[in-house]
Protein backbone atom coordinates (compact mmCIF):
# COMPACT_ATOMS: atom_id res chain seq x y z
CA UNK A 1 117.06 127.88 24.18
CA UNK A 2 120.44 126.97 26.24
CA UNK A 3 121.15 123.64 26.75
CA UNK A 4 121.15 123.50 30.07
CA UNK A 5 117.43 124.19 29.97
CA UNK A 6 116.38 121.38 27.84
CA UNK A 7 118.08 119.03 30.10
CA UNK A 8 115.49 117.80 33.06
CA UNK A 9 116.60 118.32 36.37
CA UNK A 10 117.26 115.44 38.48
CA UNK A 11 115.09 115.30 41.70
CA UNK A 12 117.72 113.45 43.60
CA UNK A 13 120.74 114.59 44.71
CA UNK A 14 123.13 111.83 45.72
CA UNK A 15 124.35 111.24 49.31
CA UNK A 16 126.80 113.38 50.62
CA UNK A 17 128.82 111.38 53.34
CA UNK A 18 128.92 112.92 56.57
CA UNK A 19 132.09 112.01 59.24
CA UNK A 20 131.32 113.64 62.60
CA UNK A 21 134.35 114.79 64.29
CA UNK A 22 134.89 113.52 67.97
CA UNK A 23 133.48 115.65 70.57
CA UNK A 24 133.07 115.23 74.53
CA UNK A 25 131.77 117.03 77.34
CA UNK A 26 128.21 116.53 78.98
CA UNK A 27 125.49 115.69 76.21
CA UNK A 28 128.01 113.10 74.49
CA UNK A 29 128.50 111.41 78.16
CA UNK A 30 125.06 111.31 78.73
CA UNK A 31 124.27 109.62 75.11
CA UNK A 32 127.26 106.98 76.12
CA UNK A 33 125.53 106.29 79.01
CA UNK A 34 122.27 105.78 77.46
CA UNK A 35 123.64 104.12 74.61
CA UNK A 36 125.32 101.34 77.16
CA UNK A 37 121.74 101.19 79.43
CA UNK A 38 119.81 100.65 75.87
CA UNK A 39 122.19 98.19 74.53
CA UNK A 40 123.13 96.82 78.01
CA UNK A 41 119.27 95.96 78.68
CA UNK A 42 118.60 94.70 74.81
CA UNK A 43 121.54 92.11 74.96
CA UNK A 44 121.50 90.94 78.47
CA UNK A 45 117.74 91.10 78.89
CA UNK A 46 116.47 87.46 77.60
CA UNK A 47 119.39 85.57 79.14
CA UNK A 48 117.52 87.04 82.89
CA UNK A 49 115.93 83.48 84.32
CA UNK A 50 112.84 83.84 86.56
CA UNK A 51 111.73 80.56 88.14
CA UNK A 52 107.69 79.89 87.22
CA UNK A 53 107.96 76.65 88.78
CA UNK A 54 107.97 72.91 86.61
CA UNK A 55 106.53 72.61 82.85
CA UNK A 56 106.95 76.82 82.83
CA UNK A 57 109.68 78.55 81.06
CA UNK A 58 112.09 80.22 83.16
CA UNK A 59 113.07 83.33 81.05
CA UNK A 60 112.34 86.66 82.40
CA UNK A 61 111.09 88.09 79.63
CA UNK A 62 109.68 85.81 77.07
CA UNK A 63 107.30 86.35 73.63
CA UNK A 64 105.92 82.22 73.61
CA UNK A 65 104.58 82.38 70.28
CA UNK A 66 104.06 78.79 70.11
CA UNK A 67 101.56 78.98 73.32
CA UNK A 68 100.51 82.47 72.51
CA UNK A 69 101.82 84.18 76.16
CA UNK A 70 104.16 86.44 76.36
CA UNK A 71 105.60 86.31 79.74
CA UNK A 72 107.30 89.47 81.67
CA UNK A 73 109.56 88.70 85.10
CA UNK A 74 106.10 87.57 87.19
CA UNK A 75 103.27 89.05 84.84
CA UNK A 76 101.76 86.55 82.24
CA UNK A 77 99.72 87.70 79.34
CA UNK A 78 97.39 85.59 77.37
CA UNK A 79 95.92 86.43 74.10
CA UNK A 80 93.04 87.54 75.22
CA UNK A 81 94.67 90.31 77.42
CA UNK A 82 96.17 91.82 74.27
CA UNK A 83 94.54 95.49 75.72
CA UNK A 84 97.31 95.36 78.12
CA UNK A 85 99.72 95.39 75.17
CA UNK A 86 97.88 98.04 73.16
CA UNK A 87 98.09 99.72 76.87
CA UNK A 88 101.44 100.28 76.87
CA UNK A 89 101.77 100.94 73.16
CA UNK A 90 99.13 104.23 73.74
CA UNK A 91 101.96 104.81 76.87
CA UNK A 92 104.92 105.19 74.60
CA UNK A 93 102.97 107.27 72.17
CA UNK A 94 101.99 109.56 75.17
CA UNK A 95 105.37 109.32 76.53
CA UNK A 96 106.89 110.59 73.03
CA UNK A 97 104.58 113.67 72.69
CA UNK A 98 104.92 114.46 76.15
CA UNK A 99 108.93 114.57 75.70
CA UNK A 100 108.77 115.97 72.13
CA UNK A 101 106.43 119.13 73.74
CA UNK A 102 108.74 119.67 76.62
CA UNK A 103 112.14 118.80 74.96
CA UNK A 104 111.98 118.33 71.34
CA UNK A 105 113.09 115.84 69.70
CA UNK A 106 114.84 114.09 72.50
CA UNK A 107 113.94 110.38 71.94
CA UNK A 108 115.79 110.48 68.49
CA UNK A 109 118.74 112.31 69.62
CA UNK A 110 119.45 109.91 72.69
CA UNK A 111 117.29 106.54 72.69
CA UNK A 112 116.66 105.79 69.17
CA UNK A 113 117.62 102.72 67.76
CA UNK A 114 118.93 104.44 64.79
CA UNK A 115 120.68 107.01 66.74
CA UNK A 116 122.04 104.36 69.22
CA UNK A 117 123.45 102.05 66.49
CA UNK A 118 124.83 104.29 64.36
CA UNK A 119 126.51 106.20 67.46
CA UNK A 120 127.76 102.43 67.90
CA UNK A 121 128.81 102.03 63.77
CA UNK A 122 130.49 105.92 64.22
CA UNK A 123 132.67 104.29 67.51
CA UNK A 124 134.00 101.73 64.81
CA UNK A 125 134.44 103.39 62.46
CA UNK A 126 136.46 106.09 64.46
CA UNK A 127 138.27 103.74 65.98
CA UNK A 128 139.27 101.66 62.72
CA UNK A 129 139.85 104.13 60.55
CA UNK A 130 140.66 107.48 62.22
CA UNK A 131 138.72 111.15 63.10
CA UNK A 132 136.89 112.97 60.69
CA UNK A 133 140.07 114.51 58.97
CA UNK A 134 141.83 110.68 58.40
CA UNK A 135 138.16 109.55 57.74
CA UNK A 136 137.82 112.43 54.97
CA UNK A 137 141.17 111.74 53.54
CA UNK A 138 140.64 108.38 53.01
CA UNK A 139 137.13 108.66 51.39
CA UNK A 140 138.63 110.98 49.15
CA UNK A 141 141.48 108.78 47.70
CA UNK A 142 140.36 106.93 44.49
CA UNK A 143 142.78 104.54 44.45
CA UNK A 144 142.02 101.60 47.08
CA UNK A 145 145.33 100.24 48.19
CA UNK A 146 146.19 97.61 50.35
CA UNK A 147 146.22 99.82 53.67
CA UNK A 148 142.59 101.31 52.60
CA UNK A 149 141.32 97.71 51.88
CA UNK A 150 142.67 96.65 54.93
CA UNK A 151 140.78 99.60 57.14
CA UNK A 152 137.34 99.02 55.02
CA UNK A 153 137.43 95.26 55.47
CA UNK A 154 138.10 95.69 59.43
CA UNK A 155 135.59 97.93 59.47
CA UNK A 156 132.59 96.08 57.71
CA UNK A 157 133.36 92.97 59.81
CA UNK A 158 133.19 94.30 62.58
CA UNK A 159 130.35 96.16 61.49
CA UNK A 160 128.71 92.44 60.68
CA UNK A 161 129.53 90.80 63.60
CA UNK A 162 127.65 94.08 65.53
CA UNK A 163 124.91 93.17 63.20
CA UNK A 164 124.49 89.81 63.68
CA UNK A 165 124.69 90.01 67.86
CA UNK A 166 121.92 92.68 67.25
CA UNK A 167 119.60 89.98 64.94
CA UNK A 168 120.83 87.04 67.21
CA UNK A 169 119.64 88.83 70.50
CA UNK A 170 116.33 89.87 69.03
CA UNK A 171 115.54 85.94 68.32
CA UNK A 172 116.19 84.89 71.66
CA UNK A 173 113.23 86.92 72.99
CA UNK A 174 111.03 84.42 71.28
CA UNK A 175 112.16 81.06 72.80
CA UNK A 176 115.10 80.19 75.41
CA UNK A 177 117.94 81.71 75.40
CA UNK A 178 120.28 78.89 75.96
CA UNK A 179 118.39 76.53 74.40
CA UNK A 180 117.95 78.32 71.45
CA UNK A 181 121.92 78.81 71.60
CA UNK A 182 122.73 75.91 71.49
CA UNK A 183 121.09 74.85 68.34
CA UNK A 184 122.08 77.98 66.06
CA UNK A 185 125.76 76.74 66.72
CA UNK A 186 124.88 73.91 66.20
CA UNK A 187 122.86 74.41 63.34
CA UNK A 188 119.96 72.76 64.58
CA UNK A 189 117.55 75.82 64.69
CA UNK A 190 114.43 76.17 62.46
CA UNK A 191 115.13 78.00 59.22
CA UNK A 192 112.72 80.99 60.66
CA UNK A 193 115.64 81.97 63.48
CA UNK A 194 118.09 81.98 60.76
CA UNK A 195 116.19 84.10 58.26
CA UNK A 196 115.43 86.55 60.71
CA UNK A 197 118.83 86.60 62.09
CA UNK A 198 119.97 87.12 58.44
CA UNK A 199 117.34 89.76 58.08
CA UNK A 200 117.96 91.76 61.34
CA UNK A 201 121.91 91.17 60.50
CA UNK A 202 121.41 93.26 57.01
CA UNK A 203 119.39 95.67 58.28
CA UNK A 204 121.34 96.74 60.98
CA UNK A 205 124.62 96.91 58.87
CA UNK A 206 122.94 99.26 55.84
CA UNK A 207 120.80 101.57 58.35
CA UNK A 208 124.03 101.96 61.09
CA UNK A 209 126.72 101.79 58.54
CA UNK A 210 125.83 103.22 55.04
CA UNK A 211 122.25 105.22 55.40
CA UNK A 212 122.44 106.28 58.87
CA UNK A 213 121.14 110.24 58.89
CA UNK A 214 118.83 109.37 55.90
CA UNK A 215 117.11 107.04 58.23
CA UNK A 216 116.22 109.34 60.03
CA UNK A 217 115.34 112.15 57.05
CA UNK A 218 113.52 110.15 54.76
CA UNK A 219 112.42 107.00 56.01
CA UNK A 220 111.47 108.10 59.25
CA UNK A 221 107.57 109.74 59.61
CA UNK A 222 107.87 111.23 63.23
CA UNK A 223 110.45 114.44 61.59
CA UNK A 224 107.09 115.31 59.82
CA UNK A 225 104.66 114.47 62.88
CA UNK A 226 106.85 115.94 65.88
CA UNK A 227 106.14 119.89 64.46
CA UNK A 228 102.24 119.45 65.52
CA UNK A 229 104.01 118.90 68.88
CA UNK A 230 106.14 121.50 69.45
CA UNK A 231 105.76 125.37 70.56
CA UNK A 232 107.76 128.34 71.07
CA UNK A 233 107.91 127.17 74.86
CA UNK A 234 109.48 123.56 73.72
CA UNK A 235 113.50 123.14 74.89
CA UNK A 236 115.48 122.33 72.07
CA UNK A 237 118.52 123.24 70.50
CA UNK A 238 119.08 126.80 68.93
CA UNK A 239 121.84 128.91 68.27
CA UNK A 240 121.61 132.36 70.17
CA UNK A 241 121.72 134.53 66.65
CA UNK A 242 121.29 137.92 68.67
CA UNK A 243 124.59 136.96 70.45
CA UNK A 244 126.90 135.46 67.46
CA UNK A 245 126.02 137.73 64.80
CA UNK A 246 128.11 139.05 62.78
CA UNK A 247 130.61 136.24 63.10
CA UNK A 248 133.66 137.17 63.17
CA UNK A 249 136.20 136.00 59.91
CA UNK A 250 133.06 136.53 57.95
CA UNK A 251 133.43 139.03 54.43
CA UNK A 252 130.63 140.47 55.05
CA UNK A 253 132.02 142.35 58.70
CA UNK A 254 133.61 145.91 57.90
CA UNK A 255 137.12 146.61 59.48
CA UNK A 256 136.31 147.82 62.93
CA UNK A 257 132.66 146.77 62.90
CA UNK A 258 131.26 145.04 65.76
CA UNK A 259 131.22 141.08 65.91
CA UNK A 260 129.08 138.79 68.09
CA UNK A 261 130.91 135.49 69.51
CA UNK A 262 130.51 133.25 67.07
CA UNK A 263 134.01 132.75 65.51
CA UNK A 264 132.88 130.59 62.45
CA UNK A 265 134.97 127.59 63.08
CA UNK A 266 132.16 124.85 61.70
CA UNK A 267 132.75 123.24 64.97
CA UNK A 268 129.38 122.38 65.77
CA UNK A 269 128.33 121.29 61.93
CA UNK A 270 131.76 118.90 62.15
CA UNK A 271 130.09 116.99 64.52
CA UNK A 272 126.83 116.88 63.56
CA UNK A 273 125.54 113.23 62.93
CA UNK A 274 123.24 115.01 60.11
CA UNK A 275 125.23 117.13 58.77
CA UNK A 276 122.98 120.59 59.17
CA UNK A 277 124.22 123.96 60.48
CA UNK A 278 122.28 124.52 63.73
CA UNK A 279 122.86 128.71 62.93
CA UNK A 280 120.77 128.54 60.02
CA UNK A 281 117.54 127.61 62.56
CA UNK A 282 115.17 125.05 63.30
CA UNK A 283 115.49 122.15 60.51
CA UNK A 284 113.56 118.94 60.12
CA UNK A 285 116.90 117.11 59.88
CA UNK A 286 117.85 117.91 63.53
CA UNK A 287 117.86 115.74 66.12
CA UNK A 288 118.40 117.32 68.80
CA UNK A 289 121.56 115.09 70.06
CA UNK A 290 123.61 118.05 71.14
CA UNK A 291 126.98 117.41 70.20
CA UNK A 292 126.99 120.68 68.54
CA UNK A 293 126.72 122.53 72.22
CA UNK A 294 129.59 120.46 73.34
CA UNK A 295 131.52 121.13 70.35
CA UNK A 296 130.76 124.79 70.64
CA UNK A 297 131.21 125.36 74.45
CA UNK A 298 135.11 123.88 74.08
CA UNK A 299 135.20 126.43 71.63
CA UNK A 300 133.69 129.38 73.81
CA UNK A 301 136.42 128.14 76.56
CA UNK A 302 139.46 128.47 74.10
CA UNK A 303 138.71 131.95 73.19
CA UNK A 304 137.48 132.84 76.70
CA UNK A 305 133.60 134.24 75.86
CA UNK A 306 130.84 132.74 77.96
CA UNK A 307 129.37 129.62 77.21
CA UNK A 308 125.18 128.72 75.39
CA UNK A 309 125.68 130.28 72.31
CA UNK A 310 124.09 126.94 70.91
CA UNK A 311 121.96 125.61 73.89
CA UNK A 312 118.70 124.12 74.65
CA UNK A 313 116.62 126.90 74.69
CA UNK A 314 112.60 128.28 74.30
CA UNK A 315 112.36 130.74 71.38
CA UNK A 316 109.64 132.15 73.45
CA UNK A 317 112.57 133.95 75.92
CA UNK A 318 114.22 135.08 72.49
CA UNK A 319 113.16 138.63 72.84
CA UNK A 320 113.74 138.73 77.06
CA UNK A 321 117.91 137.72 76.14
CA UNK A 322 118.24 140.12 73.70
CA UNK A 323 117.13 142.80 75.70
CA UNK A 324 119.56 141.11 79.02
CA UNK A 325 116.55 140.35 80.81
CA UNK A 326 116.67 136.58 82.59
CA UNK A 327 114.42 134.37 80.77
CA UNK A 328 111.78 132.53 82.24
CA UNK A 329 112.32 129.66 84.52
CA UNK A 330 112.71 125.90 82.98
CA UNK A 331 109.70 124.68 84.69
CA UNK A 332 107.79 127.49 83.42
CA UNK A 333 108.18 125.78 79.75
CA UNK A 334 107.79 122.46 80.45
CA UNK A 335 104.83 122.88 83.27
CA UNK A 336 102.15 124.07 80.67
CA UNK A 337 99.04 122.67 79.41
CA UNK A 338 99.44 120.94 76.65
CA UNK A 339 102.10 118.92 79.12
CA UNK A 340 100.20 118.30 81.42
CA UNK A 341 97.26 117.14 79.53
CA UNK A 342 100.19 114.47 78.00
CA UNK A 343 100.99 113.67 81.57
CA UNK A 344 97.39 113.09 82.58
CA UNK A 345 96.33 110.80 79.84
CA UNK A 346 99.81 108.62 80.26
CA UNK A 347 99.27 108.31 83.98
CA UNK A 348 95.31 107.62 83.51
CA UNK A 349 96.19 104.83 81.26
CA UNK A 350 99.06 103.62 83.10
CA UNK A 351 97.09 103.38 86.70
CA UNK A 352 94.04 101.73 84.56
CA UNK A 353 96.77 99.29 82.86
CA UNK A 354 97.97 98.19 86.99
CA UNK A 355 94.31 98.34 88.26
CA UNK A 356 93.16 95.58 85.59
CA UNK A 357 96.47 93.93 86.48
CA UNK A 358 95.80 93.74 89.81
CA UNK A 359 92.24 92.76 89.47
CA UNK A 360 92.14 90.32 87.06
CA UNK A 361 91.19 86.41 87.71
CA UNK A 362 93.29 83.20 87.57
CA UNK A 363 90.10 81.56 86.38
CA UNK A 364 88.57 82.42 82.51
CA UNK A 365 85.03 81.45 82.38
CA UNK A 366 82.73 81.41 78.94
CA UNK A 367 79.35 80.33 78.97
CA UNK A 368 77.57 79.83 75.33
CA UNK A 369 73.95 78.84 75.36
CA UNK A 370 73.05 75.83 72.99
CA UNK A 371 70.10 76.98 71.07
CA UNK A 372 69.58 74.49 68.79
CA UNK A 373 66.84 73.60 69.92
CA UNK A 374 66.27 76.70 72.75
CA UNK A 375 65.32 73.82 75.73
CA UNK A 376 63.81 70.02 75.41
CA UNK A 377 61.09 68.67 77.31
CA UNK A 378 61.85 65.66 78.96
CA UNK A 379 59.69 62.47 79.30
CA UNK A 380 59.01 63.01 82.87
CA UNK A 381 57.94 66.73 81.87
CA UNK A 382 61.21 68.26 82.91
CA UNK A 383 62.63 71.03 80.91
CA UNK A 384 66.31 71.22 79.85
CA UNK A 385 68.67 74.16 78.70
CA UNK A 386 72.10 72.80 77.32
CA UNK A 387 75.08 75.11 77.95
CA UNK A 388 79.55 74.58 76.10
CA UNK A 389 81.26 76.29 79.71
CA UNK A 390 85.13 76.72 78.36
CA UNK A 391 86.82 77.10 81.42
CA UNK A 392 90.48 78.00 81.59
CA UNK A 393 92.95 77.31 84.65
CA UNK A 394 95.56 80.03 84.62
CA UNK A 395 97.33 78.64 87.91
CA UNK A 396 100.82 77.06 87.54
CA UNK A 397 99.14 73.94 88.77
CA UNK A 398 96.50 71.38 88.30
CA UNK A 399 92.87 73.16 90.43
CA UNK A 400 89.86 71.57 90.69
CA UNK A 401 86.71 73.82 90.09
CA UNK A 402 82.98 73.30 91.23
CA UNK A 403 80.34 74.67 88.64
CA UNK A 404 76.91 75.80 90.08
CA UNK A 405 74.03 78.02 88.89
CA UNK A 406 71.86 80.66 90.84
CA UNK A 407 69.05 82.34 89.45
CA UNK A 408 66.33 80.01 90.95
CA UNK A 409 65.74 77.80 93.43
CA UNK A 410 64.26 74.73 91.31
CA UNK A 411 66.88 75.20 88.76
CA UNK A 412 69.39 71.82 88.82
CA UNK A 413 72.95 71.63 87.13
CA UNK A 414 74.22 68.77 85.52
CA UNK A 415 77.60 68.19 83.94
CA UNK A 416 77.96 65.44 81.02
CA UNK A 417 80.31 62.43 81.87
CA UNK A 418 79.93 62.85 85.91
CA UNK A 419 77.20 62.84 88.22
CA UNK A 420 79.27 65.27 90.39
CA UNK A 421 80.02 69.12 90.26
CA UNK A 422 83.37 69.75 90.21
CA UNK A 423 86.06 69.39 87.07
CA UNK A 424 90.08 68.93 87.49
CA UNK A 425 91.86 71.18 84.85
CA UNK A 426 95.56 70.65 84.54
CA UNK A 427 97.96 73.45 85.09
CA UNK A 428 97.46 76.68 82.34
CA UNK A 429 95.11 73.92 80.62
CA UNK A 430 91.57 74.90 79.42
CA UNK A 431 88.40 72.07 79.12
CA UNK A 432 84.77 72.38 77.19
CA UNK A 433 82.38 71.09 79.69
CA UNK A 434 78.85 70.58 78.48
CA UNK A 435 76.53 71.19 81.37
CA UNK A 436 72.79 70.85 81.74
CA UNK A 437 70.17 72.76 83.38
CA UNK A 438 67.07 71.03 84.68
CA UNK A 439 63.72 72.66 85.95
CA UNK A 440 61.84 69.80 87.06
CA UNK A 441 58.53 68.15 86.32
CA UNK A 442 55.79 70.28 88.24
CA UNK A 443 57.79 73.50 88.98
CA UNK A 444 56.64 76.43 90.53
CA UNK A 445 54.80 78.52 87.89
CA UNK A 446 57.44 81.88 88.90
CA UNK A 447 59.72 80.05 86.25
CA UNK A 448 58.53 81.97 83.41
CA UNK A 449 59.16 81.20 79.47
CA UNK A 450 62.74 83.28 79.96
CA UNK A 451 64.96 83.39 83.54
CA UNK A 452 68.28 85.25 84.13
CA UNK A 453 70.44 82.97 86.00
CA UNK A 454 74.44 83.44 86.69
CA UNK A 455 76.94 81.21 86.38
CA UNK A 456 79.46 80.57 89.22
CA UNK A 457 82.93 78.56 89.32
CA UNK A 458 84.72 78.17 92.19
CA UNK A 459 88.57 77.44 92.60
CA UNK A 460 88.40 74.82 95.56
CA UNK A 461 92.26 75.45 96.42
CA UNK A 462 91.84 78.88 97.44
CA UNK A 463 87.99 79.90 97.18
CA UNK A 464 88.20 82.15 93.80
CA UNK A 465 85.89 82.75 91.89
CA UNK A 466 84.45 83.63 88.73
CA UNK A 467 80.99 83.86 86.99
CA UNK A 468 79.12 84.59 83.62
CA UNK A 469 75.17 85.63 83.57
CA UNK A 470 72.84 83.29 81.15
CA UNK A 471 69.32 82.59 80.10
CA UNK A 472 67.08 79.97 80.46
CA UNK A 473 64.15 78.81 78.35
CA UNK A 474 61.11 77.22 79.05
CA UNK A 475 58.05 77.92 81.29
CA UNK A 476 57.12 75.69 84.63
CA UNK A 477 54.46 73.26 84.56
């Protein structure tokens, strides 16, 4: 037996840097543009004010974990509306296999936060230290030197300080901005903003600046989950083999042999963020981003052959190019039904998400029956139910409310601590009112041993109301 063969083979294979070169044209300026919208709206967003009058926090967009509302320009969510969060996290998973059926992999090749920050690390990185070729040639030398100590120190810090404006923004979405500002300078924040910050800051420098693609290879599940949602009629990106084959320069081309267009520069794998060859086929490390039809359209110009040898393409109109026919309209892929069933459920949940927006009450109203014991008879013969009614003001200022029953005509309410029927609850402030229901002595024998009644509060500012159905026990005399 060889020796080779008694040694185990590793299952890991160490990271191969990858140094995309620079590119431009019309993918890479949309994915600037997007990465300065995404960024743009992360940093800027929780230093928006919105006035909600006095006592109210004036941030636009605000996760109060410390009165358990999370507040969005003029919405405001309590915990117990937590369906319209889970709402809009069914949206974004609709919205991602909607977009991964039409276009592939889109959202990680263009909104990502991996893709945007390490597009952002990349910038950096280029800028500090050079293109791919200076980039290569100093990763190769062994021997660090002042000038390469110099380039990776300039480099991490500025790395860092990206890194900790990326953990810093994130805390200020959880109490105000300014405020909050203020006391991280000078170090009068609670240890929790600093951890996180800390946290976020780490993060952010190893994922943008060290793991980057294997983010998005190993660590990330939706590589794995996005196949179930793609077709032969998804868009994505896809080197036209039937049009670049043989390349040209290759061995393997006899002397006078016919060549297709692609000239095997490596163009489009130099700037690949992931380092695959987009002419060996559809991988699970691409991302769509793109770059590589940039790279390889600058290349079609120079050498004068027609551009979309790598494009976004269907491989459903595969066999229509190669025979010169004109493949099928765009809408023709993306109008189909698994899309449209994607569309339907996202825009049924949406539209149910703005109609319980729309409809829902200022006043919350809970009505819990005290059963222990079920009613008490009274020494005058009367029979009384005892009712807990939480009631919550959700106004922006102090209401007064007037609690009354219906069900039957003989039935009387009574609230504990006031002979009257109305309550003052402070602004977003909730009260326990115990309230009693009397059938008097001698009632008319209709009142059976069990009668539905409802509930009612009204807001006597602006006539709301709400109301919660009940039972009461006892029989008339």
């Amino acid at each position: 037996m060889s020796e080779s063969s008694e040694q185990p083979q590793s299952l890991y294979a160490a990271r191969e840097p990858i140094f995309p070169k620079r590119v431009s044209g019309q993918f890479r300026n949309l994915k600037w543009i997007i990465l300065l919208v995404t960024l743009g709206i992360y940093y800027v967003t929780p230093w928006i004010r919105w006035d909600r009058g006095p006592s109210l926090p004036d941030q636009a967009v605000l996760l109060d974990l410390a009165h358990r509302r999370f507040y969005f320009f003029w919405i405001e969510i309590w915990p117990h509306e937590f369906y319209f969060v889970a709402g809009l996290l069914i949206m974004a998973g609709l919205g991602l296999f909607l977009f991964t059926s039409a276009l592939g992999r889109v959202w990680c090749g263009y909104a990502c936060p991996q893709t945007v920050w390490t597009d952002l690390y990349i910038l950096v990185e280029r800028w500090i230290e050079g293109d791919r070729n200076a980039r290569l040639r100093l990763h190769r030398q062994e021997k660090m030197d002042f000038r390469k100590f110099r380039l990776r120190v300039s480099k991490w810090a500025v790395w860092l300080l990206i890194g900790l404006a990326t953990g810093g923004a994130w805390v200020f979405y959880f109490a105000d901005a300014p405020t909050l500002l203020v006391d991280l300078v000078t170090l009068n924040a609670h240890p929790i903003a600093y951890t996180t910050i800390a946290i976020l800051t780490g993060t952010t420098f190893f994922f943008g600046g060290f793991a980057r693609e294997q983010i998005c290879i190993y660590a990330c599940p939706w590589p794995r989950i996005q196949a179930a949602m793609m077709d032969e009629d998804t868009i994505t990106v896809a080197y036209r083999e039937w049009r670049g084959e043989p390349r040209k320069h290759s061995e393997e081309v006899a002397d006078g042999a016919e060549q297709g267009d692609c000239i095997d520069c490596m163009a489009c794998v130099n700037v690949c963020p992931v380092g695959i060859d987009i002419r060996d086929g559809q991988q699970l490390e691409c991302i769509t981003c793109a770059l590589c039809i940039d790279a390889c359209d600058e290349i079609m110009d120079k050498i004068g052959k027609p551009r979309g040898l790598i494009d976004y393409m269907a491989l459903s109109d595969e066999d229509l190019e190669r025979t010169g026919e004109t493949p099928r309209n765009i809408w023709k892929h993306i109008l189909r039904p698994r899309t449209i069933l994607y569309t339907a459920l996202w825009a049924v949940v949406g539209f149910a998400l703005i109609f319980a927006l729309f409809i829902r009450s200022e006043i919350e109203l809970t009505v819990a029956p005290v059963r222990n014991p079920t009613f008490v008879t009274m020494s005058d013969g009367s029979i009384r139910n005892t009712y807990d009614v939480r009631l919550r003001n959700k106004n922006n200022d102090e209401r007064t409310f007037r609690i009354f029953v219906k069900g039957h005509p003989q039935l009387r309410l009574q609230l504990e601590g006031t002979p009257y029927e109305v309550i003052d609850i402070p602004a977003e402030g909730m009260r326990l009112q115990r309230v009693y229901v009397v059938a008097p002595p001698g009632s008319d024998p209709s009142l059976g041993e069990r009668t539905d009644l409802r509930f009612w509060v009204e807001d006597l500012t602006n006539g709301e109301r709400a109301f919660k159905d009940s039972t009461f026990f006892g029989k008339g005399n």
